[in-house]
PDB file of N, CA and C in Angstrom:
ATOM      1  N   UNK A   1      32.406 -43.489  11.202  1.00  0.00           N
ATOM      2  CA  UNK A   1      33.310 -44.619  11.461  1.00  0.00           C
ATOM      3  C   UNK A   1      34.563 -44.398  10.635  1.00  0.00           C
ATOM      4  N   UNK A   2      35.784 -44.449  11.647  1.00  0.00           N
ATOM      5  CA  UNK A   2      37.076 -44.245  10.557  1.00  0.00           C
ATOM      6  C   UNK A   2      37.846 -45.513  10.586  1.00  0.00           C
ATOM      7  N   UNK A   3      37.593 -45.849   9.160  1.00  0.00           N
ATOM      8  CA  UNK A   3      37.846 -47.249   8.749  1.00  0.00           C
ATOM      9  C   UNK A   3      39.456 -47.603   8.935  1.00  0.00           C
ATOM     10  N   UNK A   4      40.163 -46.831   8.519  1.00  0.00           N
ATOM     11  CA  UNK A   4      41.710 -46.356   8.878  1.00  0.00           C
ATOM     12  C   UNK A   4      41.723 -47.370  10.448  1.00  0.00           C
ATOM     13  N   UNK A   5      41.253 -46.110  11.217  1.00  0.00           N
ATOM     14  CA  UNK A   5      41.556 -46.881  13.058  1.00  0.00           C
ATOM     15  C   UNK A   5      41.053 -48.163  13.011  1.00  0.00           C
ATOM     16  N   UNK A   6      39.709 -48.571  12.676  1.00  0.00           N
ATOM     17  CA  UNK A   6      39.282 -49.979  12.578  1.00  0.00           C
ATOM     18  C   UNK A   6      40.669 -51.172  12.168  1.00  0.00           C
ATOM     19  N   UNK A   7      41.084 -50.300  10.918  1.00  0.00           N
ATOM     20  CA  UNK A   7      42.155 -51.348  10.568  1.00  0.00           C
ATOM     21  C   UNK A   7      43.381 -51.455  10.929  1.00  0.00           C
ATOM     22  N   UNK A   8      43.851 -50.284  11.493  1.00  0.00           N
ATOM     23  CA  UNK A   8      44.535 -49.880  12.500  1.00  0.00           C
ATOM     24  C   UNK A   8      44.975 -50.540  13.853  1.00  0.00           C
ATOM     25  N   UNK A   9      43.854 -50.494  13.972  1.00  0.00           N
ATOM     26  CA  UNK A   9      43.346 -51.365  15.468  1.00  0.00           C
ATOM     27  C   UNK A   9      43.718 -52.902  15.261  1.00  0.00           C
ATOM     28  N   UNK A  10      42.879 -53.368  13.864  1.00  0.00           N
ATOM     29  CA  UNK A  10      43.348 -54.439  13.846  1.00  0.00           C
ATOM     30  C   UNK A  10      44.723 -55.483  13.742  1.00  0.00           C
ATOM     31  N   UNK A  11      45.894 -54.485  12.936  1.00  0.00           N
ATOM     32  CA  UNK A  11      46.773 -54.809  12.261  1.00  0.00           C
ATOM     33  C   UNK A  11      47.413 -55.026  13.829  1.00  0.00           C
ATOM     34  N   UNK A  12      47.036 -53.735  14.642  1.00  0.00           N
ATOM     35  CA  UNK A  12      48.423 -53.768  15.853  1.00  0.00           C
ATOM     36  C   UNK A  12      47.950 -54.894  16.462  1.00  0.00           C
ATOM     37  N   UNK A  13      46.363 -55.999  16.197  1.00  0.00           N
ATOM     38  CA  UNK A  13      46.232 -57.441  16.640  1.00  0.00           C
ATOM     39  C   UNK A  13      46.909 -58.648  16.353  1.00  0.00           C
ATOM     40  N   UNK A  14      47.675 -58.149  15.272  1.00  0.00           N
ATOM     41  CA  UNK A  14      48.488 -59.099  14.482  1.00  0.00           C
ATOM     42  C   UNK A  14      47.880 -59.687  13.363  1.00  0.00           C
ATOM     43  N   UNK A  15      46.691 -58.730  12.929  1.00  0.00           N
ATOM     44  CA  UNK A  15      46.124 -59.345  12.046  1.00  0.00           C
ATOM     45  C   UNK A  15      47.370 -59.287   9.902  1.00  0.00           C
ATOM     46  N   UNK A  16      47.051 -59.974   9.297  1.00  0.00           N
ATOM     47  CA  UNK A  16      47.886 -60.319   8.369  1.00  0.00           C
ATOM     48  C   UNK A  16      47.135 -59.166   7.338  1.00  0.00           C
ATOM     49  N   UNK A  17      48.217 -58.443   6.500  1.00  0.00           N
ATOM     50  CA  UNK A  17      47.657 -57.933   5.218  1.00  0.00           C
ATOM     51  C   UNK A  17      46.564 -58.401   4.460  1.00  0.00           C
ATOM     52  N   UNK A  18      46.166 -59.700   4.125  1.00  0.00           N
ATOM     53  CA  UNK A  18      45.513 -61.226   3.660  1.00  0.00           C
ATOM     54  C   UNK A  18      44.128 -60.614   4.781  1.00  0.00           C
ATOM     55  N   UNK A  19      44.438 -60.609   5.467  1.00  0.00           N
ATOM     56  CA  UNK A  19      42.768 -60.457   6.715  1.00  0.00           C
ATOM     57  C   UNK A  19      42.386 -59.067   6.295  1.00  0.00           C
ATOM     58  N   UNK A  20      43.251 -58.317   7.095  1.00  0.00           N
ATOM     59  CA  UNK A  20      42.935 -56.694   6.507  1.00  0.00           C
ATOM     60  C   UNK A  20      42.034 -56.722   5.233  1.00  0.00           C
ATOM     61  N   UNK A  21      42.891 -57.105   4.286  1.00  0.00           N
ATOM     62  CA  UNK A  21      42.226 -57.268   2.725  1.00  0.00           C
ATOM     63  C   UNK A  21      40.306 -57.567   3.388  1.00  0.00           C
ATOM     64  N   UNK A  22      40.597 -58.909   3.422  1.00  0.00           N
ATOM     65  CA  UNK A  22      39.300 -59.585   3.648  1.00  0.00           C
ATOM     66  C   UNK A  22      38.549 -58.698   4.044  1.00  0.00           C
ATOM     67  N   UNK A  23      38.560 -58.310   5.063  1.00  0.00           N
ATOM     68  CA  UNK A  23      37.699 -57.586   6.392  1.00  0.00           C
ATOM     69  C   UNK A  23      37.354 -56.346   5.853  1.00  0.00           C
ATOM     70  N   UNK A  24      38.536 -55.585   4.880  1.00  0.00           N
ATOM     71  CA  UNK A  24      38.021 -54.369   4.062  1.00  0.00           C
ATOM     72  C   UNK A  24      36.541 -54.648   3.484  1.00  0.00           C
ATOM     73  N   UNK A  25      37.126 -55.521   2.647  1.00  0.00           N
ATOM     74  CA  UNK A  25      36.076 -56.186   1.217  1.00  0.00           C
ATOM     75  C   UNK A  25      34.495 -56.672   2.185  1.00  0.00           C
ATOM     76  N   UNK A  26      34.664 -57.522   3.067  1.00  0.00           N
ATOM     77  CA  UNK A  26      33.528 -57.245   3.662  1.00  0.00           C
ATOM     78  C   UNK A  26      33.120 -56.509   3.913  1.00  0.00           C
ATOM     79  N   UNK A  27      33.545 -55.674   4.721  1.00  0.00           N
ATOM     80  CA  UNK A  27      32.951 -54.164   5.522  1.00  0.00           C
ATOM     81  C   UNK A  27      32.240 -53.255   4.097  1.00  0.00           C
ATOM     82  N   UNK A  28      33.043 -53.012   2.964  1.00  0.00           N
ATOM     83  CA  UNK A  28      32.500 -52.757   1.893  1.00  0.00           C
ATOM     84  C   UNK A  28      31.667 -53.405   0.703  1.00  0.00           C
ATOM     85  N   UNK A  29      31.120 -54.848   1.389  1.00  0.00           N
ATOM     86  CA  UNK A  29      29.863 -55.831   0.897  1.00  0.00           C
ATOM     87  C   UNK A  29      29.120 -55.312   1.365  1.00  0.00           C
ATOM     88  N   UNK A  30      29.526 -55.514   3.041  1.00  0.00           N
ATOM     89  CA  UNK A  30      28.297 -55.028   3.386  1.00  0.00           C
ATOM     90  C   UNK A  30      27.604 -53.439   3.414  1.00  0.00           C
ATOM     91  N   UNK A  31      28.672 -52.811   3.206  1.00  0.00           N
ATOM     92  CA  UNK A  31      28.014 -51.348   2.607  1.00  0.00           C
ATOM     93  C   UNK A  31      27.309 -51.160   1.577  1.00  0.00           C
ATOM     94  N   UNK A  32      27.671 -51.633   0.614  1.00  0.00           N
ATOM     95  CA  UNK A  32      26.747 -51.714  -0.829  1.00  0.00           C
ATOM     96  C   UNK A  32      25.642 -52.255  -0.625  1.00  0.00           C
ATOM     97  N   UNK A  33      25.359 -53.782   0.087  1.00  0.00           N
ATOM     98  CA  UNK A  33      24.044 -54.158   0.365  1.00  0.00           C
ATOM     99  C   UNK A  33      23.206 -53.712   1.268  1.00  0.00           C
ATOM    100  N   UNK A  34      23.705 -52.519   1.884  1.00  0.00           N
ATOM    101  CA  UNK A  34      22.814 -51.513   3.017  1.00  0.00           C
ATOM    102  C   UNK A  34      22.416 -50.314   2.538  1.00  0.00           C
ATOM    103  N   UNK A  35      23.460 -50.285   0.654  1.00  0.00           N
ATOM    104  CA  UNK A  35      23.043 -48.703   0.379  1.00  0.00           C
ATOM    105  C   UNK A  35      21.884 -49.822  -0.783  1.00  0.00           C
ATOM    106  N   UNK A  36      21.890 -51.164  -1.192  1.00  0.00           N
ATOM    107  CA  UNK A  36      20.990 -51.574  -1.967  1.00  0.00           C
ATOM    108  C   UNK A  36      19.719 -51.794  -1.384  1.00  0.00           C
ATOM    109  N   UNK A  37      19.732 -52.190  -0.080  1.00  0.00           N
ATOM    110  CA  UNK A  37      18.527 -52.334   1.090  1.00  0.00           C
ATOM    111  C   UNK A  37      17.811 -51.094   1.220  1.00  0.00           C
ATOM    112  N   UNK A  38      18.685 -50.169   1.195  1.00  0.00           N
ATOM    113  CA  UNK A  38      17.581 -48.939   1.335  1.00  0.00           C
ATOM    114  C   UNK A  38      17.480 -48.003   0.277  1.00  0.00           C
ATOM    115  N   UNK A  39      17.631 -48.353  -0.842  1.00  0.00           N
ATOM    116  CA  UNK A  39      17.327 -47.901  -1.829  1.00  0.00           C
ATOM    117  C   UNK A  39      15.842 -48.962  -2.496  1.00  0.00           C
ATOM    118  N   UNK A  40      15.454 -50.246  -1.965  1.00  0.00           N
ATOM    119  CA  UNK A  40      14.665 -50.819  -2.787  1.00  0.00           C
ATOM    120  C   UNK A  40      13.806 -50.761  -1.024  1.00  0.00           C
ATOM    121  N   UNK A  41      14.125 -50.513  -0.384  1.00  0.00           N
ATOM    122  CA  UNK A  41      12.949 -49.835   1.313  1.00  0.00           C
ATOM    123  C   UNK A  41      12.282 -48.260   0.536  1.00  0.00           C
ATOM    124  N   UNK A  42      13.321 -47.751  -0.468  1.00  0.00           N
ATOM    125  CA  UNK A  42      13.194 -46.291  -0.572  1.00  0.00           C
ATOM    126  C   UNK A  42      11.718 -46.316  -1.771  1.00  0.00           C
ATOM    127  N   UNK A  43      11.898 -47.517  -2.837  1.00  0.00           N
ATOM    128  CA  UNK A  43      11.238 -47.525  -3.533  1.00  0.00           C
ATOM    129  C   UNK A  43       9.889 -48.327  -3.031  1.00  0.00           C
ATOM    130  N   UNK A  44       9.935 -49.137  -2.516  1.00  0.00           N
ATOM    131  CA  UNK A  44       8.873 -49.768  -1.909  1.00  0.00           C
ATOM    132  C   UNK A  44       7.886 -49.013  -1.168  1.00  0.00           C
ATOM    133  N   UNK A  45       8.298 -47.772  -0.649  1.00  0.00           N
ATOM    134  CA  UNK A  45       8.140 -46.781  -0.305  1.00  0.00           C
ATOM    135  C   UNK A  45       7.097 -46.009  -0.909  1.00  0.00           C
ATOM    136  N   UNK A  46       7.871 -45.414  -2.012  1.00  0.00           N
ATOM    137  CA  UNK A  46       7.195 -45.022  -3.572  1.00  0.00           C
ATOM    138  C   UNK A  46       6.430 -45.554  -4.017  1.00  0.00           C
ATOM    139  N   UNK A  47       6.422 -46.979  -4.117  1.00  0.00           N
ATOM    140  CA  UNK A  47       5.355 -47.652  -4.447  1.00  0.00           C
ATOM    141  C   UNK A  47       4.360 -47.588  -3.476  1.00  0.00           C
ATOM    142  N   UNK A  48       3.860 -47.710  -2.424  1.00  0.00           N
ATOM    143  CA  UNK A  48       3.079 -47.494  -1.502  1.00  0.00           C
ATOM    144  C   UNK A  48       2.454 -46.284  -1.398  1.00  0.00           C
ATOM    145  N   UNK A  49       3.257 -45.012  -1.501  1.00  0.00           N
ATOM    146  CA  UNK A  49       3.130 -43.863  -1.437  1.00  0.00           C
ATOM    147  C   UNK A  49       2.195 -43.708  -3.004  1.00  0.00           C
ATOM    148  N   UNK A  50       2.088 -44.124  -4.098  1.00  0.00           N
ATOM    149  CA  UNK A  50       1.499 -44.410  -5.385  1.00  0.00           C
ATOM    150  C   UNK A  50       0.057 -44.475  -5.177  1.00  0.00           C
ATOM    151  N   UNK A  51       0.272 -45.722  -4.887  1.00  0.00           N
ATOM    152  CA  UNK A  51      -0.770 -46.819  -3.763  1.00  0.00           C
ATOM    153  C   UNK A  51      -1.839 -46.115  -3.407  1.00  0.00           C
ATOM    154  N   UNK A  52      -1.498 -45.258  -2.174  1.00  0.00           N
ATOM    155  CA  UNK A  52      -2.181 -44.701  -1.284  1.00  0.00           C
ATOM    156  C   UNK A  52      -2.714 -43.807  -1.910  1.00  0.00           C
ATOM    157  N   UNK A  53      -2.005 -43.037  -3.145  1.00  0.00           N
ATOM    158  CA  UNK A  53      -2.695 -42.048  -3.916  1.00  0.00           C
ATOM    159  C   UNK A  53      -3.957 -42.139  -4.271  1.00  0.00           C
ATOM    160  N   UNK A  54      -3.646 -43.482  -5.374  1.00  0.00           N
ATOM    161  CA  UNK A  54      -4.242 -43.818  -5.867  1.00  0.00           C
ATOM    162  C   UNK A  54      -5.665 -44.000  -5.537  1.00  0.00           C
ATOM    163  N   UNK A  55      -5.636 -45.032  -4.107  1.00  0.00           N
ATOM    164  CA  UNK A  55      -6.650 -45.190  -3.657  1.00  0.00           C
ATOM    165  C   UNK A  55      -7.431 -43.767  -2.934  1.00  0.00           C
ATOM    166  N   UNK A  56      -7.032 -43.398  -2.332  1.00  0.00           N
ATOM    167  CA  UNK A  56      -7.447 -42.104  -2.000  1.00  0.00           C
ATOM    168  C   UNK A  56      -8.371 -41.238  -3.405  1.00  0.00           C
ATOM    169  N   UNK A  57      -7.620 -40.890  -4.259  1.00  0.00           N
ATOM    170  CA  UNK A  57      -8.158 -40.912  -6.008  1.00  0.00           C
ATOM    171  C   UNK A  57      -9.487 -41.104  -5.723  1.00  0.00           C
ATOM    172  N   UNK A  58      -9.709 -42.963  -5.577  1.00  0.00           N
ATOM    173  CA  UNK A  58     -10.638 -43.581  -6.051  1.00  0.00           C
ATOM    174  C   UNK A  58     -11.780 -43.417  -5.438  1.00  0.00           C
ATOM    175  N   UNK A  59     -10.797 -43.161  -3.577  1.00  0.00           N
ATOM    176  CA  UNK A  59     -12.106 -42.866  -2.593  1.00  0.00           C
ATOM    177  C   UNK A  59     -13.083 -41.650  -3.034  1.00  0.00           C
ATOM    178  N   UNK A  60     -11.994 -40.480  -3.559  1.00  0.00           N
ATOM    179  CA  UNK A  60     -12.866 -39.368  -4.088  1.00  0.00           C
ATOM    180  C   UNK A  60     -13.921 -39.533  -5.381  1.00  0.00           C
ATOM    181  N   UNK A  61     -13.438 -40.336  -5.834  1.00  0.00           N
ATOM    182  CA  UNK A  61     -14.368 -40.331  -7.095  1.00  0.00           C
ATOM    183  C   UNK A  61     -15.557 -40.858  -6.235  1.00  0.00           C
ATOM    184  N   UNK A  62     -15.711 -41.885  -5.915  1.00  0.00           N
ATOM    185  CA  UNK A  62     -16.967 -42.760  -5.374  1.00  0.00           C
ATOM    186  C   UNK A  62     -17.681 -41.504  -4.687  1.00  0.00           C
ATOM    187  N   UNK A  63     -16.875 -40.754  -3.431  1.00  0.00           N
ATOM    188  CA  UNK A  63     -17.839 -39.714  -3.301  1.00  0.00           C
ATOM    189  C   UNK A  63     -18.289 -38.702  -3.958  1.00  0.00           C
ATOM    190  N   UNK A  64     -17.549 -38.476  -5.046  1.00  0.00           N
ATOM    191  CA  UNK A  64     -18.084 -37.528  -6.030  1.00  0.00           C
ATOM    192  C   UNK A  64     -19.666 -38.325  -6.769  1.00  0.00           C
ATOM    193  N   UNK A  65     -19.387 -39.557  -7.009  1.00  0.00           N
ATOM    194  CA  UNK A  65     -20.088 -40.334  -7.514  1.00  0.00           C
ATOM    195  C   UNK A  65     -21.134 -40.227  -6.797  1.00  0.00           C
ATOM    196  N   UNK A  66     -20.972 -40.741  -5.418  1.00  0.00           N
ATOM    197  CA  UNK A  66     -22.037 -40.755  -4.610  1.00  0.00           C
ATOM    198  C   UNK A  66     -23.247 -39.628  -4.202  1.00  0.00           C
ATOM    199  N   UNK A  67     -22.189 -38.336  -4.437  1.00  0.00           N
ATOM    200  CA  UNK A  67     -23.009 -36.760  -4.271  1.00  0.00           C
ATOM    201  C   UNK A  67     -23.522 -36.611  -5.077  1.00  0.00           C
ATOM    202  N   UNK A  68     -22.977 -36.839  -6.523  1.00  0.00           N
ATOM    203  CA  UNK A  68     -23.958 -36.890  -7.508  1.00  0.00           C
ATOM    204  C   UNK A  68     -25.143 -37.292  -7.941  1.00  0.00           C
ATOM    205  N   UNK A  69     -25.083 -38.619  -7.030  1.00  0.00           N
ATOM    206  CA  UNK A  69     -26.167 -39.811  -6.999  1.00  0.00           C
ATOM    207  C   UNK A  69     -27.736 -39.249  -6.165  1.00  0.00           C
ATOM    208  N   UNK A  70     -27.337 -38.959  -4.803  1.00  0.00           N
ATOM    209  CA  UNK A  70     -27.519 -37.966  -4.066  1.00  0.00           C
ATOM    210  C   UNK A  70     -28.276 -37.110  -4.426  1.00  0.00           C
ATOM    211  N   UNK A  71     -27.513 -36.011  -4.831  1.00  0.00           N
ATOM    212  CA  UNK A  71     -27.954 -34.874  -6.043  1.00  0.00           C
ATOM    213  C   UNK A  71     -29.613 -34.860  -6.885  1.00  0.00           C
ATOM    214  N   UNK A  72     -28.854 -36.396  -7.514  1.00  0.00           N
ATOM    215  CA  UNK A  72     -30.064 -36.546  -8.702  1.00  0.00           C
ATOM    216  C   UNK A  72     -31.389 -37.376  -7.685  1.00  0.00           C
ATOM    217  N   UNK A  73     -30.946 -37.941  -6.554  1.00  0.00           N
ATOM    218  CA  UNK A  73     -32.176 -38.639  -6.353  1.00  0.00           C
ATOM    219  C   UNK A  73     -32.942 -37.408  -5.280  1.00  0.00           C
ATOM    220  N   UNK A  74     -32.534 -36.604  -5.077  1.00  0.00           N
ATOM    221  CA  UNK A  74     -32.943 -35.091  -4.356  1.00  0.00           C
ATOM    222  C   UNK A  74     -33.794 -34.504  -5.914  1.00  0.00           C
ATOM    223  N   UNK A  75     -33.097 -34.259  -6.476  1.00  0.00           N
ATOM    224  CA  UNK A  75     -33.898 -33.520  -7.687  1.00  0.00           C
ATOM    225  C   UNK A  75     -35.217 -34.134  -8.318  1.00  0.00           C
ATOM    226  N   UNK A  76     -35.030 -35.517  -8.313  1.00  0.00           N
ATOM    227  CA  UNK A  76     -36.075 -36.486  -8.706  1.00  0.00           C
ATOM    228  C   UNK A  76     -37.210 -36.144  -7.504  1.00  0.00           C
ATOM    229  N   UNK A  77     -37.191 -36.304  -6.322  1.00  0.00           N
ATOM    230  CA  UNK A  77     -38.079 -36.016  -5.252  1.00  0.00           C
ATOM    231  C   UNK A  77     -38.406 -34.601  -5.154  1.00  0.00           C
ATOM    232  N   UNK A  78     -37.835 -33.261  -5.681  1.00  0.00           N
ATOM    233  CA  UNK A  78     -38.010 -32.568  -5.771  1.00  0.00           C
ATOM    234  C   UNK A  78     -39.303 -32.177  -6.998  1.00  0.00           C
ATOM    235  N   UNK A  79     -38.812 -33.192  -7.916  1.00  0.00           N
ATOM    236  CA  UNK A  79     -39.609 -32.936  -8.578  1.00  0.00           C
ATOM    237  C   UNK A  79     -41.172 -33.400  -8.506  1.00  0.00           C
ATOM    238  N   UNK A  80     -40.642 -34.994  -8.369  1.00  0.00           N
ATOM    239  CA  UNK A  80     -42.060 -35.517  -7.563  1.00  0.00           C
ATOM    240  C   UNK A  80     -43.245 -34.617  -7.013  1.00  0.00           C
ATOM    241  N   UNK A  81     -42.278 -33.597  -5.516  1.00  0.00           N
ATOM    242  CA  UNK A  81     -43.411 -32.964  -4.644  1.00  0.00           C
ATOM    243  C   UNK A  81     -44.045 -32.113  -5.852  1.00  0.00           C
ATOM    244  N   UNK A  82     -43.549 -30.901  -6.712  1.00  0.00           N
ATOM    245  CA  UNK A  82     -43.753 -30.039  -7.568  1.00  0.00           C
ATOM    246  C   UNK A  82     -44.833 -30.906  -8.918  1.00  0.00           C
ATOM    247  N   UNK A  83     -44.859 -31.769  -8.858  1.00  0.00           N
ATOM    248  CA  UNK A  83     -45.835 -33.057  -9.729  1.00  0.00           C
ATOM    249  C   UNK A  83     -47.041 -33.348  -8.967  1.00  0.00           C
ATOM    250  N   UNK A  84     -46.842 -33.663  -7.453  1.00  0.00           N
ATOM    251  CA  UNK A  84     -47.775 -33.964  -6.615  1.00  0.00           C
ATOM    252  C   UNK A  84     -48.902 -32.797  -6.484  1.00  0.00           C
ATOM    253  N   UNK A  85     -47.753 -31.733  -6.122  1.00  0.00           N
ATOM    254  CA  UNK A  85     -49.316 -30.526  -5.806  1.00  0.00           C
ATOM    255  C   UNK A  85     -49.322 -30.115  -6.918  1.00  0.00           C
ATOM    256  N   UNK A  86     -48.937 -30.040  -8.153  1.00  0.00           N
ATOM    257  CA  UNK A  86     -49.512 -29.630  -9.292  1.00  0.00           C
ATOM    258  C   UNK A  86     -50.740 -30.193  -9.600  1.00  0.00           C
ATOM    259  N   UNK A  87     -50.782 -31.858  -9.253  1.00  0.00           N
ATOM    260  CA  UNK A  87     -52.087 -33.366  -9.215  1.00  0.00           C
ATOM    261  C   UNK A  87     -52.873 -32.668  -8.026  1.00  0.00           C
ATOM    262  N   UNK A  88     -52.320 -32.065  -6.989  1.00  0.00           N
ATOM    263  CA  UNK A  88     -53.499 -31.267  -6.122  1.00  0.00           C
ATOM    264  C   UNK A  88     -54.268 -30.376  -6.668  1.00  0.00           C
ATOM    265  N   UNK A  89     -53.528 -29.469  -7.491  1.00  0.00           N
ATOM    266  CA  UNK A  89     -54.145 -28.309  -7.487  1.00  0.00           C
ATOM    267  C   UNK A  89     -55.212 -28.887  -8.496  1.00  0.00           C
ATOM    268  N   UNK A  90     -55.146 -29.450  -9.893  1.00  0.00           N
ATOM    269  CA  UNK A  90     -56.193 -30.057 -10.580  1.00  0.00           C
ATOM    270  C   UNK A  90     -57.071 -30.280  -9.908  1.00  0.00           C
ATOM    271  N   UNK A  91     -56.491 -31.652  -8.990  1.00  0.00           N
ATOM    272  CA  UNK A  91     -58.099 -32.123  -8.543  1.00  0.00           C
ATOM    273  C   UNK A  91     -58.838 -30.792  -7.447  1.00  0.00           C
ATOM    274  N   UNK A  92     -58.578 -29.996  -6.801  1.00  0.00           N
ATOM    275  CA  UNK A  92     -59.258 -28.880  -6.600  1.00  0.00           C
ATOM    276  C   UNK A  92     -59.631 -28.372  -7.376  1.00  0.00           C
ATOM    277  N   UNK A  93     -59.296 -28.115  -8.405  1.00  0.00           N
ATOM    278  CA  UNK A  93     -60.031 -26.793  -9.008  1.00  0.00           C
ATOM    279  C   UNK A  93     -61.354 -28.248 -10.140  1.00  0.00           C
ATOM    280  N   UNK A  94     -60.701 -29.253 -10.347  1.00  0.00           N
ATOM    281  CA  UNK A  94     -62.177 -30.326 -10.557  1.00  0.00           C
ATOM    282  C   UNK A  94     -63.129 -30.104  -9.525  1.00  0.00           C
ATOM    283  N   UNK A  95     -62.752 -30.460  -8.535  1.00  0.00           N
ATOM    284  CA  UNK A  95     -63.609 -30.871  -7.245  1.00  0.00           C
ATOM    285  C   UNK A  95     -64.509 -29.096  -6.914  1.00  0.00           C
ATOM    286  N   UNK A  96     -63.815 -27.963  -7.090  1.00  0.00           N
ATOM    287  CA  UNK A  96     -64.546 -26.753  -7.432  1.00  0.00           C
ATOM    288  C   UNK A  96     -65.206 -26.907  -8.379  1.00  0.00           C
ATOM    289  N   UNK A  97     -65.170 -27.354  -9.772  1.00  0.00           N
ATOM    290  CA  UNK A  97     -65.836 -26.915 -10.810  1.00  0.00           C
ATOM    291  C   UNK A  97     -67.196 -28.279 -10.410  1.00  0.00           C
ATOM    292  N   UNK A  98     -66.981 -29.308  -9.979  1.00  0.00           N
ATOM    293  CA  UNK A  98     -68.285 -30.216  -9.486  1.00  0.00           C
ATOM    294  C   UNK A  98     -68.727 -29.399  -8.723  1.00  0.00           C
ATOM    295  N   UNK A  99     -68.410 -28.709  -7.608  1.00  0.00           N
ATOM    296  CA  UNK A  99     -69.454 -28.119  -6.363  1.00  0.00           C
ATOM    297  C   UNK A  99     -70.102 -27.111  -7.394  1.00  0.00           C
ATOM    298  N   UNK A 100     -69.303 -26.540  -8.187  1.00  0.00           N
ATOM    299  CA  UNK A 100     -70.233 -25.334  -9.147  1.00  0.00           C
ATOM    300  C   UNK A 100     -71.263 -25.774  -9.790  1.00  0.00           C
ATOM    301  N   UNK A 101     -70.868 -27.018 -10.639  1.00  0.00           N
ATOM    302  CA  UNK A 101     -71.896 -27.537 -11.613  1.00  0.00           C
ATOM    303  C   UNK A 101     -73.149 -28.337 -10.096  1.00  0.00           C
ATOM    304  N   UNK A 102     -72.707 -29.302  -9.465  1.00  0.00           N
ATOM    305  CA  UNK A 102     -73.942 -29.355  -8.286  1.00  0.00           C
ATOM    306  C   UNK A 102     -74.610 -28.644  -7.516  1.00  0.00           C
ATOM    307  N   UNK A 103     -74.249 -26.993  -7.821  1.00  0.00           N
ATOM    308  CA  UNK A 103     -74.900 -25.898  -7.441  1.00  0.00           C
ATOM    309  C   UNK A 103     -75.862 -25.542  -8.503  1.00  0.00           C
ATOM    310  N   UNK A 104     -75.715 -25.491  -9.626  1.00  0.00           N
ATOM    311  CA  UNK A 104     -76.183 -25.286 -10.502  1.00  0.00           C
ATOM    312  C   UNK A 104     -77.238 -26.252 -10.922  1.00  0.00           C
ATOM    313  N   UNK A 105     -77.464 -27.244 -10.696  1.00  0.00           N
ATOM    314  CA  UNK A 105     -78.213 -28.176 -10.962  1.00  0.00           C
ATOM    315  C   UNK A 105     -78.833 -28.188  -9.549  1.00  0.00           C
ATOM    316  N   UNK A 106     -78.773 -28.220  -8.779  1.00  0.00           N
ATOM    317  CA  UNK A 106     -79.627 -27.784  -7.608  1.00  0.00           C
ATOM    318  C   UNK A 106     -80.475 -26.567  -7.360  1.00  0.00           C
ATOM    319  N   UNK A 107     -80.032 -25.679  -8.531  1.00  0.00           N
ATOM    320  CA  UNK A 107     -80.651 -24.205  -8.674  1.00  0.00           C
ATOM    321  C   UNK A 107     -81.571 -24.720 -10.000  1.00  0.00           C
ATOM    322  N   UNK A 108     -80.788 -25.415 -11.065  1.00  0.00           N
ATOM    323  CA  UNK A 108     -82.121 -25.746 -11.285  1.00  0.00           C
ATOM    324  C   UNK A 108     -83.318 -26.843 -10.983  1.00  0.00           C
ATOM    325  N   UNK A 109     -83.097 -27.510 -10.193  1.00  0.00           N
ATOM    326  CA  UNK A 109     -84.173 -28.483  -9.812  1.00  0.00           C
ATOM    327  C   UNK A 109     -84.891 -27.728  -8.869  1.00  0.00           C
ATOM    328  N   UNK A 110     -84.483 -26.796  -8.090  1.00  0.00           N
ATOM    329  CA  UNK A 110     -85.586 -25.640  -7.530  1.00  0.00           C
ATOM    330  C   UNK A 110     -86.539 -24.882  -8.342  1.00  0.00           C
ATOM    331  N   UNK A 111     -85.960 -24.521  -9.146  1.00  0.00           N
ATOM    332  CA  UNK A 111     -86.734 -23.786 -10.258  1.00  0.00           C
ATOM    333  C   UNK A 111     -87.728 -24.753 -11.057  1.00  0.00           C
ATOM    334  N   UNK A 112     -87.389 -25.774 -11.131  1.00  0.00           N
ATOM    335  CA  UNK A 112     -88.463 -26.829 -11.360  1.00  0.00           C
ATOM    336  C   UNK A 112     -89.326 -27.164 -10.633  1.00  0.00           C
ATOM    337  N   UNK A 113     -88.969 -26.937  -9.431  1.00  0.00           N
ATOM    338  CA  UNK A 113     -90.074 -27.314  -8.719  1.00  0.00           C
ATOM    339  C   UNK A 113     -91.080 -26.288  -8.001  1.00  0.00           C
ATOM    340  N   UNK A 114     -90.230 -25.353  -8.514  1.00  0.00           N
ATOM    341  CA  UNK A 114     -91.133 -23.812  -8.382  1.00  0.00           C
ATOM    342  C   UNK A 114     -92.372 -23.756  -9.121  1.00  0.00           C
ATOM    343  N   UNK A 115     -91.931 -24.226 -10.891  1.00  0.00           N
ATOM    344  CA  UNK A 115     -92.304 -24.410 -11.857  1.00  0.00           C
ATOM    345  C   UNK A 115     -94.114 -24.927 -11.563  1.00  0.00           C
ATOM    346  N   UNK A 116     -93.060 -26.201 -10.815  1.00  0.00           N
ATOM    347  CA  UNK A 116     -94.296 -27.185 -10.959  1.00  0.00           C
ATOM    348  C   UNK A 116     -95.242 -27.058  -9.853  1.00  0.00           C
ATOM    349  N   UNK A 117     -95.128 -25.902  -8.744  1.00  0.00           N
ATOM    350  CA  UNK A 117     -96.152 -25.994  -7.863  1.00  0.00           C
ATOM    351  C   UNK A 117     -96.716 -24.613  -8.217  1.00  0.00           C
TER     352      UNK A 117
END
């Protein structure tokens, strides 16, 4: 925009030096409050753009949090099963050492009764 012709334009309307003036000074109000409008659009901006970081940030932590969580309640069940058949294998090798010893006591109550006939 060439402010010159604008005023140019205007003067050959018959407009007065006194208007010109005016109409400058506006035209250059309102420039300043369009370069102040988008300078605090620019920051509002920034701020948002912060914002979004931020939260984003936070989203990651929670899933970090959450994998971790994850993680440990996997390891806990992991361990569990490795607890469980370890409690298997005992009671087998009990439940073997009873069939041994009720073999054995069945070998000898034969022999007793070998004995006794």
């Amino acid at each position: 925009i060439d402010i010159g012709e604008i005023v140019s334009g205007i003067a050959g309307m018959g407009a007065s030096n006194t208007e010109l003036a005016a109409l400058v000074a506006d035209l250059q109000g309102a420039s300043a409050e369009a370069v102040a409008a988008a300078a605090t659009a620019a920051a509002a901006a920034g701020d948002a753009q912060t914002a979004a970081e931020a939260a984003m940030t936070a989203i990651a932590d929670v899933d970090d949090t959450a994998l971790d969580a994850l993680e440990a309640a996997n390891n806990a069940a992991n361990a569990a099963d490795a607890a469980r058949d370890a409690a298997n294998a005992g009671l087998q090798a009990a439940l073997d050492a009873l069939t041994k010893a009720q073999e054995s006591v069945d070998a000898a109550n034969d022999a007793a009764e070998s004995a006794d006939a």
